[in-house]
Protein backbone atom coordinates (compact mmCIF):
# COMPACT_ATOMS: atom_id res chain seq x y z
CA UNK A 1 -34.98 -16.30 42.53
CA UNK A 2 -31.37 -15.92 41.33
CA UNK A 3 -31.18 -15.83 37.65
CA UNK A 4 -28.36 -18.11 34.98
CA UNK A 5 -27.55 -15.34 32.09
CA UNK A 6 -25.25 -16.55 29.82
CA UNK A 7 -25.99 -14.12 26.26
CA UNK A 8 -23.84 -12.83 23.68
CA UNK A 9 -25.36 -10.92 20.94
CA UNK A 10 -23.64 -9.55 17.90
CA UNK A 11 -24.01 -5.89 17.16
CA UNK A 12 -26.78 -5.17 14.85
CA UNK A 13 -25.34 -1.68 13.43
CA UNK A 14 -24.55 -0.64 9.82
CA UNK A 15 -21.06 -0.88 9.97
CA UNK A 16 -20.65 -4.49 10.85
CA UNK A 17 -23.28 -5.09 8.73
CA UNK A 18 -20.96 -3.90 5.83
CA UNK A 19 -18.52 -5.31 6.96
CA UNK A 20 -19.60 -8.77 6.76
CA UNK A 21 -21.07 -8.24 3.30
CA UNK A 22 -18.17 -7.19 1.91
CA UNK A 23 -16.02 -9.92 3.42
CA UNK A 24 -18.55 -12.65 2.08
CA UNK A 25 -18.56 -11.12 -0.89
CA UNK A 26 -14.85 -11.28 -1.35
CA UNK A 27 -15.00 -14.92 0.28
CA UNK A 28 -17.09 -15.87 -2.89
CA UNK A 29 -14.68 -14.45 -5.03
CA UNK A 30 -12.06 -16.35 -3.63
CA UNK A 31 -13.63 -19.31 -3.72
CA UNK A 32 -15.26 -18.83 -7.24
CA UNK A 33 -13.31 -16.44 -9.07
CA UNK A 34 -10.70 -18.21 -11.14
CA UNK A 35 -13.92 -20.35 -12.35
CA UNK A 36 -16.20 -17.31 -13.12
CA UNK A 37 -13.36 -15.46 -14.81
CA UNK A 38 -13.81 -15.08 -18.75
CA UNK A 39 -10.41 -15.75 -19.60
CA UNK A 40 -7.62 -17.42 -17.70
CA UNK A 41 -4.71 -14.95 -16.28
CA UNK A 42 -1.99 -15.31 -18.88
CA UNK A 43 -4.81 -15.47 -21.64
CA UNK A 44 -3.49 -12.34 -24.21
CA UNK A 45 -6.15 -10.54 -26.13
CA UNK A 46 -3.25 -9.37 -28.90
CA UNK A 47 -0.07 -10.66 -29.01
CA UNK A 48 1.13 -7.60 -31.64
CA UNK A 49 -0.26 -4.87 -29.48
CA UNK A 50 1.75 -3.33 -26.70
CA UNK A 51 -0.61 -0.84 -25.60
CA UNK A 52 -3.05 -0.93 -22.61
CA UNK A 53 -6.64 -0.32 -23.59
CA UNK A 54 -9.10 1.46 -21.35
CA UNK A 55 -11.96 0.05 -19.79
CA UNK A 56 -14.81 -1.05 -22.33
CA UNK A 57 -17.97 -3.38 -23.12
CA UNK A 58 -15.91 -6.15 -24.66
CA UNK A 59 -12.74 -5.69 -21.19
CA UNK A 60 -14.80 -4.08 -18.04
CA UNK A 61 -11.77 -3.66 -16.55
CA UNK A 62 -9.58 -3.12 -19.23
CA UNK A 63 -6.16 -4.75 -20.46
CA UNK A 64 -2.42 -4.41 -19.10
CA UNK A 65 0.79 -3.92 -21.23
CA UNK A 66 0.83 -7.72 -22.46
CA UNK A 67 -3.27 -7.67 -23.19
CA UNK A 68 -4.07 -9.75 -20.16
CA UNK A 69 -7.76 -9.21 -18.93
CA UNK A 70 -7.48 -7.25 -15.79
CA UNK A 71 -11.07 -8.27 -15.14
CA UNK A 72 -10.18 -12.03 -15.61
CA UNK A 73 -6.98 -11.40 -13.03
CA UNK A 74 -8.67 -9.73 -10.46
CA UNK A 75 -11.14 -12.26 -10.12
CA UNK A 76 -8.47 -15.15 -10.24
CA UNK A 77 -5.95 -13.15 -8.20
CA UNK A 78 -7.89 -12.58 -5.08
CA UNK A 79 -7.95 -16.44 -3.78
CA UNK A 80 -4.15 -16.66 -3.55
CA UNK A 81 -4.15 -13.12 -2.01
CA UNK A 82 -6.58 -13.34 0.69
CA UNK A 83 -5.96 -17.52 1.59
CA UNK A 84 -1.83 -15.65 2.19
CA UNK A 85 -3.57 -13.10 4.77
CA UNK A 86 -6.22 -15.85 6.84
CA UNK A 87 -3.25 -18.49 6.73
CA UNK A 88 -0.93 -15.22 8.79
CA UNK A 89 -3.88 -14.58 10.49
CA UNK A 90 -4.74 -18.27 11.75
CA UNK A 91 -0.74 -19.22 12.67
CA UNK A 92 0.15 -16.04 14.21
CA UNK A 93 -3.40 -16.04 16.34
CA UNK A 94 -2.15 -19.78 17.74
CA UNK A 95 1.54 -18.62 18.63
CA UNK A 96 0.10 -15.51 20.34
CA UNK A 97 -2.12 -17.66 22.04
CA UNK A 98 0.92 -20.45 22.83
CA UNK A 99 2.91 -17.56 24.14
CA UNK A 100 0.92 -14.95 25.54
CA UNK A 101 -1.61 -16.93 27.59
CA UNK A 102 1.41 -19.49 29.01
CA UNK A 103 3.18 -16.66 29.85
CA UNK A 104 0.76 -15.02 31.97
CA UNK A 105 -0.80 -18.20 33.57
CA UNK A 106 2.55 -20.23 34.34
CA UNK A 107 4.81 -16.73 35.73
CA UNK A 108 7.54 -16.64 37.09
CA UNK A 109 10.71 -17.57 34.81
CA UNK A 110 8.55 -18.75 32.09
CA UNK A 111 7.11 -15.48 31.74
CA UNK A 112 10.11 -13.89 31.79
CA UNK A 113 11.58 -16.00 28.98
CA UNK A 114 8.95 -15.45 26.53
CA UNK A 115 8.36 -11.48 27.12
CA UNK A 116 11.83 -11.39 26.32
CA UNK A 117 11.25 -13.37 23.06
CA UNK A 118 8.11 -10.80 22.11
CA UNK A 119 10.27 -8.17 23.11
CA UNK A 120 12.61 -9.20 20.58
CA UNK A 121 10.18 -9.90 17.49
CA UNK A 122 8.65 -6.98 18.71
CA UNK A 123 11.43 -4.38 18.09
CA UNK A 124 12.85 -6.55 15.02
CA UNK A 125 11.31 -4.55 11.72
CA UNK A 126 9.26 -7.05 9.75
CA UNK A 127 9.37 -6.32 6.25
CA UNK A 128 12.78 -6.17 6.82
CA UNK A 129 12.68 -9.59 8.02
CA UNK A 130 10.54 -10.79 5.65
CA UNK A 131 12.27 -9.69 2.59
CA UNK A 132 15.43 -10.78 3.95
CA UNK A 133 13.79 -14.84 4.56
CA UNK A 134 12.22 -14.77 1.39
CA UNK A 135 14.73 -12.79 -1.34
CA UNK A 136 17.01 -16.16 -1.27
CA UNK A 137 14.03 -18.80 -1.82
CA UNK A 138 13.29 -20.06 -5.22
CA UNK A 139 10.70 -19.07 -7.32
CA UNK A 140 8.07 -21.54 -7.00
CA UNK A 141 8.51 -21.53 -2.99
CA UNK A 142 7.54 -17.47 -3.36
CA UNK A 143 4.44 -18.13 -5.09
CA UNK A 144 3.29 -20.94 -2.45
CA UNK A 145 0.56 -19.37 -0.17
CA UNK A 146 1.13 -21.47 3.02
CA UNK A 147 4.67 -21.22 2.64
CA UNK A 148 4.13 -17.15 2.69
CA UNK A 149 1.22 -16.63 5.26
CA UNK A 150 3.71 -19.12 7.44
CA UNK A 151 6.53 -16.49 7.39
CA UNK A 152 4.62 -13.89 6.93
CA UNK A 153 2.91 -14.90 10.89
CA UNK A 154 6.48 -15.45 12.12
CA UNK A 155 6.46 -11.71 12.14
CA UNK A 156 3.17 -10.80 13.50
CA UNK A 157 2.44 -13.02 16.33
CA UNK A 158 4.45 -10.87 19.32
CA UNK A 159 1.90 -8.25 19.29
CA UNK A 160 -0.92 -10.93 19.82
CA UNK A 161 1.01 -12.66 22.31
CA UNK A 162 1.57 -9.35 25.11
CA UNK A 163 -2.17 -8.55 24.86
CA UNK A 164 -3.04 -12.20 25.76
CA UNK A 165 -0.47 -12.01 28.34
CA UNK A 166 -1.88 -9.02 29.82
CA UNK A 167 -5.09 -10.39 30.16
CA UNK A 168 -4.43 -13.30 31.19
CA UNK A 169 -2.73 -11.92 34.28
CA UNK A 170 -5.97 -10.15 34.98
CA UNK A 171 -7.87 -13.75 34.95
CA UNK A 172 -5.40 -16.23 36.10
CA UNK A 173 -6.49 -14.98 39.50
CA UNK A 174 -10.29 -14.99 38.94
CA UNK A 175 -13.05 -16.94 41.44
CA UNK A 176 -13.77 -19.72 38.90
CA UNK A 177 -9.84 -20.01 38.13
CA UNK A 178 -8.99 -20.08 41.76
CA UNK A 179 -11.71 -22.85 42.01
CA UNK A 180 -10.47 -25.14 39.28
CA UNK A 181 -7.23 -24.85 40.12
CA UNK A 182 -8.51 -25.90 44.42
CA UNK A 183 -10.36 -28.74 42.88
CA UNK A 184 -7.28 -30.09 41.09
CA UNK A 185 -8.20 -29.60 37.46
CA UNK A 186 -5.15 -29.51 34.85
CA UNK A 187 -3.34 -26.65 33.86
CA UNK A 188 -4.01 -27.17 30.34
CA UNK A 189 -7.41 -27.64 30.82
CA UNK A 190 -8.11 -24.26 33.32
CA UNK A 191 -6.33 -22.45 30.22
CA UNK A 192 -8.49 -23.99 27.62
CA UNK A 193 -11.57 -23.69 29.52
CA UNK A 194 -11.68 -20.96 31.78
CA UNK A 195 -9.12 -18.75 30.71
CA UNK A 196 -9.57 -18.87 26.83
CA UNK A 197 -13.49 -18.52 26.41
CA UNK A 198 -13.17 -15.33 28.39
CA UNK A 199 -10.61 -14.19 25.65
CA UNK A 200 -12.75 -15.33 22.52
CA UNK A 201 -13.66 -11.06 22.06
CA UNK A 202 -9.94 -10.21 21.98
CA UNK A 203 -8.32 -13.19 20.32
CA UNK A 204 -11.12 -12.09 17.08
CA UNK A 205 -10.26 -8.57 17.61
CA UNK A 206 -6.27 -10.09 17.51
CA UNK A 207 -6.29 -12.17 14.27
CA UNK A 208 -8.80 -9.38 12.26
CA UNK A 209 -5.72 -7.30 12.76
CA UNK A 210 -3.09 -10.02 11.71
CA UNK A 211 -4.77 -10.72 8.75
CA UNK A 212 -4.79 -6.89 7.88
CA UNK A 213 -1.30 -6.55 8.27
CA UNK A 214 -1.03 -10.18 6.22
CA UNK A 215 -2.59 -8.16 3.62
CA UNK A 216 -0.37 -5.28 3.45
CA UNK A 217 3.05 -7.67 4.28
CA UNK A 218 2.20 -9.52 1.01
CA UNK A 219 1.18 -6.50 -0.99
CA UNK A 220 4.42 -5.09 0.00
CA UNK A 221 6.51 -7.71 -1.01
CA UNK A 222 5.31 -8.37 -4.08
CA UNK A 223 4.84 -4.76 -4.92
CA UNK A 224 9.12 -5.14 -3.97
CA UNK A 225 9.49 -7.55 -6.13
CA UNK A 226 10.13 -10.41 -3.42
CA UNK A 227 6.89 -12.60 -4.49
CA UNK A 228 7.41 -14.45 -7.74
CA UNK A 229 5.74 -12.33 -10.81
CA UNK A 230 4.83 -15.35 -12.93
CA UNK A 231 1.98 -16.06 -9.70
CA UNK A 232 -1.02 -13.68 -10.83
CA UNK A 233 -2.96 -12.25 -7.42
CA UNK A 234 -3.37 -8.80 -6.38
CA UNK A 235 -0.30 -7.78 -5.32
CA UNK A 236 1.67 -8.72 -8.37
CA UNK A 237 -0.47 -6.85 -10.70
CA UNK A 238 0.25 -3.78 -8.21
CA UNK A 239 4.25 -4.96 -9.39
CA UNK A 240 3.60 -5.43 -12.44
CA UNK A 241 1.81 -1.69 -13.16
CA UNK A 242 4.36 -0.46 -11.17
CA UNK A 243 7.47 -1.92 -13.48
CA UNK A 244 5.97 -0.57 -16.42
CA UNK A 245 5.14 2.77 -15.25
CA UNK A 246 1.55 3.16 -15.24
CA UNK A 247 0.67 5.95 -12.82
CA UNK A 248 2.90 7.97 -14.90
CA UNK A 249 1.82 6.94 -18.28
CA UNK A 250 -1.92 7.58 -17.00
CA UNK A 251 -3.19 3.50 -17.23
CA UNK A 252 -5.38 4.18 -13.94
CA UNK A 253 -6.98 0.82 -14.46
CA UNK A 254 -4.40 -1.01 -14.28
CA UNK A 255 -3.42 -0.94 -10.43
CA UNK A 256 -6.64 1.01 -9.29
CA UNK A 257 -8.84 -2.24 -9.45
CA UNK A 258 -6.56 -4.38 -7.79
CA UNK A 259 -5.85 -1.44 -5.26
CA UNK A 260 -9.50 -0.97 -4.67
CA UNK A 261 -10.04 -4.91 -3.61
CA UNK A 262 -7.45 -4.61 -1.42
CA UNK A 263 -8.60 -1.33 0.10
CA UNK A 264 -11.90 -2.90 0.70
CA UNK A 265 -11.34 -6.05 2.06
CA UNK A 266 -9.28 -3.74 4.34
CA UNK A 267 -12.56 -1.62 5.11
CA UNK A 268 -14.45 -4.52 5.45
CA UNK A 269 -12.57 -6.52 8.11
CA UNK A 270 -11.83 -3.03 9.93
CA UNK A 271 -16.19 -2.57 10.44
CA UNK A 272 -16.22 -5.97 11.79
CA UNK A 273 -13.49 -5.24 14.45
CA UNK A 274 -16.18 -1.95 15.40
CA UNK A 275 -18.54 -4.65 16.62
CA UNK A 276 -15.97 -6.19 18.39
CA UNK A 277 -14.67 -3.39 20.03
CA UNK A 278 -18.12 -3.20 21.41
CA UNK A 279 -18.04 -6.09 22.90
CA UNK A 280 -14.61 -5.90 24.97
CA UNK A 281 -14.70 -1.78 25.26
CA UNK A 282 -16.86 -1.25 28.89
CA UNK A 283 -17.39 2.82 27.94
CA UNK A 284 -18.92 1.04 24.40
CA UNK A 285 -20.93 -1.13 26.13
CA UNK A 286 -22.10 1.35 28.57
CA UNK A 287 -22.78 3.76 26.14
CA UNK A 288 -25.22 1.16 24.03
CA UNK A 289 -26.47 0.29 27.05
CA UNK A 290 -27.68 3.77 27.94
CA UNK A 291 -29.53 4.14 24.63
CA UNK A 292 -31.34 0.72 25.03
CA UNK A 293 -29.35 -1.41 22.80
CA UNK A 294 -28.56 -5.35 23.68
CA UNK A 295 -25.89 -5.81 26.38
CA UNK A 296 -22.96 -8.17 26.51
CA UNK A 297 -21.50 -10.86 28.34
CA UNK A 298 -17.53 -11.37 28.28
CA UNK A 299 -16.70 -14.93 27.76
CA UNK A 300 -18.61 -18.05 27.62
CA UNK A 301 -18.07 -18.67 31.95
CA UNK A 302 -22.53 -18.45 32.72
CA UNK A 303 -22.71 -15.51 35.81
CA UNK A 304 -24.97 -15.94 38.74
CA UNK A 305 -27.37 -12.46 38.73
CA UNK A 306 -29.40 -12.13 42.07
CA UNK A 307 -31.71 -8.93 42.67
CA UNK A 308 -30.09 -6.09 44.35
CA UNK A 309 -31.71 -4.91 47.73
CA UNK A 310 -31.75 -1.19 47.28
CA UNK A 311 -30.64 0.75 50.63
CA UNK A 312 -34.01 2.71 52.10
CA UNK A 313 -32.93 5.95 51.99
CA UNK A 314 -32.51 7.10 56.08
CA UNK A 315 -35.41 8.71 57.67
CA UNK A 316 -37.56 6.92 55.90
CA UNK A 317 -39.79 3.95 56.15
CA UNK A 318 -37.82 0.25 56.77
């Protein structure tokens, strides 16, 4: 009797395992850090002394030049830091998905017209772009989150948008998509349900990597400068060790903290894209498959499994 199999099951290995931890982990701080923080960001231990102190029982983390808590920062700075990098993530996930998915469904001029426009954001260099947009704003607009994972996205959507193209040209002509369309369902709604659940794999492996390179496109800027210095997150403290010299005056602590959260939310969203990669890679899943680990189903479109006769090998009995 033919079979309905519609599974998907997360992989169970190590690394995404890690991965998760680490990005709840970081979620909490986020969420709970400014509150849990022993002092408040611009809170000054000394106002008379000028020098950075070490790491110690009474500052875990130790002080800056101006006697701010790095521990108290760090825990403060990582909301504004990582809501920047999910808000890139999030827009420039939709406009790939506006773009790249119309573009291969529709054809024809359409298509045309927005490869071109990829094209273009493609070969345009980003930081570039982004310091240029942001340099002439005022202050207070460069410390506004939305305002910067919004630009920052307006720069990172083109690479999202030709992988969703691509595969949606492999779809668009698909049984089920050829049957919708006969039956005289919608455009938009043979996009948003046959076409997109079959891309949910990709468009998570897509916006893991925009927010990445959210992370480093803030980072960079305010390491440059561009973000406003008064706003304390992690990329600002990297500016501010950086203006007052302290990988040459030997103040480790003072960017390595800050540099390690960002390396590891990094790390952390980089083992969850592992697990994903499982999931859309074939050799992956044919490789887990051959050492007896769970299999996987693209999309959320159930498939019809009926037994396979097996050929009786000639000569022999029928």
């Amino acid at each position: 009797m033919p079979r309905l199999k519609n599974s998907w099951k997360l992989p169970r290995s190590p690394k995404v395992l890690v991965g998760l931890a680490l990005l709840v982990l970081f979620a909490l701080i986020a969420i709970f850090g400014p509150w849990l923080a022993p002092h408040a960001p611009t809170w000054q231990a000394n106002l008379s002394d000028s020098v950075p102190h070490a790491p110690s029982a009474k500052f875990w983390m130790g002080t800056d030049q101006q006697q701010h808590d790095i521990f108290s920062q760090v825990l403060s700075g990582g909301r504004d830091t990582l809501l920047i990098a999910f808000v890139a993530g999030a827009v420039a996930t939709v406009l790939s998905v506006a773009v790249g998915v119309t573009a291969g469904y529709v054809g024809g001029v359409v298509d045309e017209l927005l490869s071109i426009l990829a094209n273009i954001f493609l070969a345009l260099p980003g930081l570039l772009i982004l310091m240029v947009f942001m340099k002439p704003l005022p202050a207070k607009d460069t410390s506004n989150p939305l305002l910067i994972g919004s630009v920052i996205a307006f720069t990172a959507w083109a690479w999202g948008a030709r992988v969703m193209r691509a595969q949606t040209l492999a779809l668009r002509n698909q049984d089920y998509v050829e049957s919708a369309r006969v039956i005289g369902e919608r455009r938009v709604r043979i996009i948003v349900f046959e076409i997109l659940p079959n891309l949910l794999p990709i468009l998570a492996s897509s916006f893991i990597f925009t927010v990445i390179y959210g992370i480093g496109a803030y980072v960079a800027l305010a390491w440059l400068g561009v973000i406003n210095p008064a706003a304390v997150t992690w990329g600002t403290m990297l500016n501010s060790a950086q203006g007052s010299s302290a990988v040459i005056s030997g103040y480790w602590w003072w960017y390595a903290f800050p540099a390690l959260c960002i390396a590891l939310v990094g790390i952390a969203l980089a083992l969850l894209n592992f697990g994903i990669d499982e999931i859309i890679n074939p050799r992956l899943r044919s490789a887990r498959k051959r050492r007896g680990g769970p299999r996987y189903q693209l999309g959320l479109t159930p498939v019809m499994r009926t037994p396979v006769m097996r050929k009786a090998p000639e000569g022999g009995p029928r």
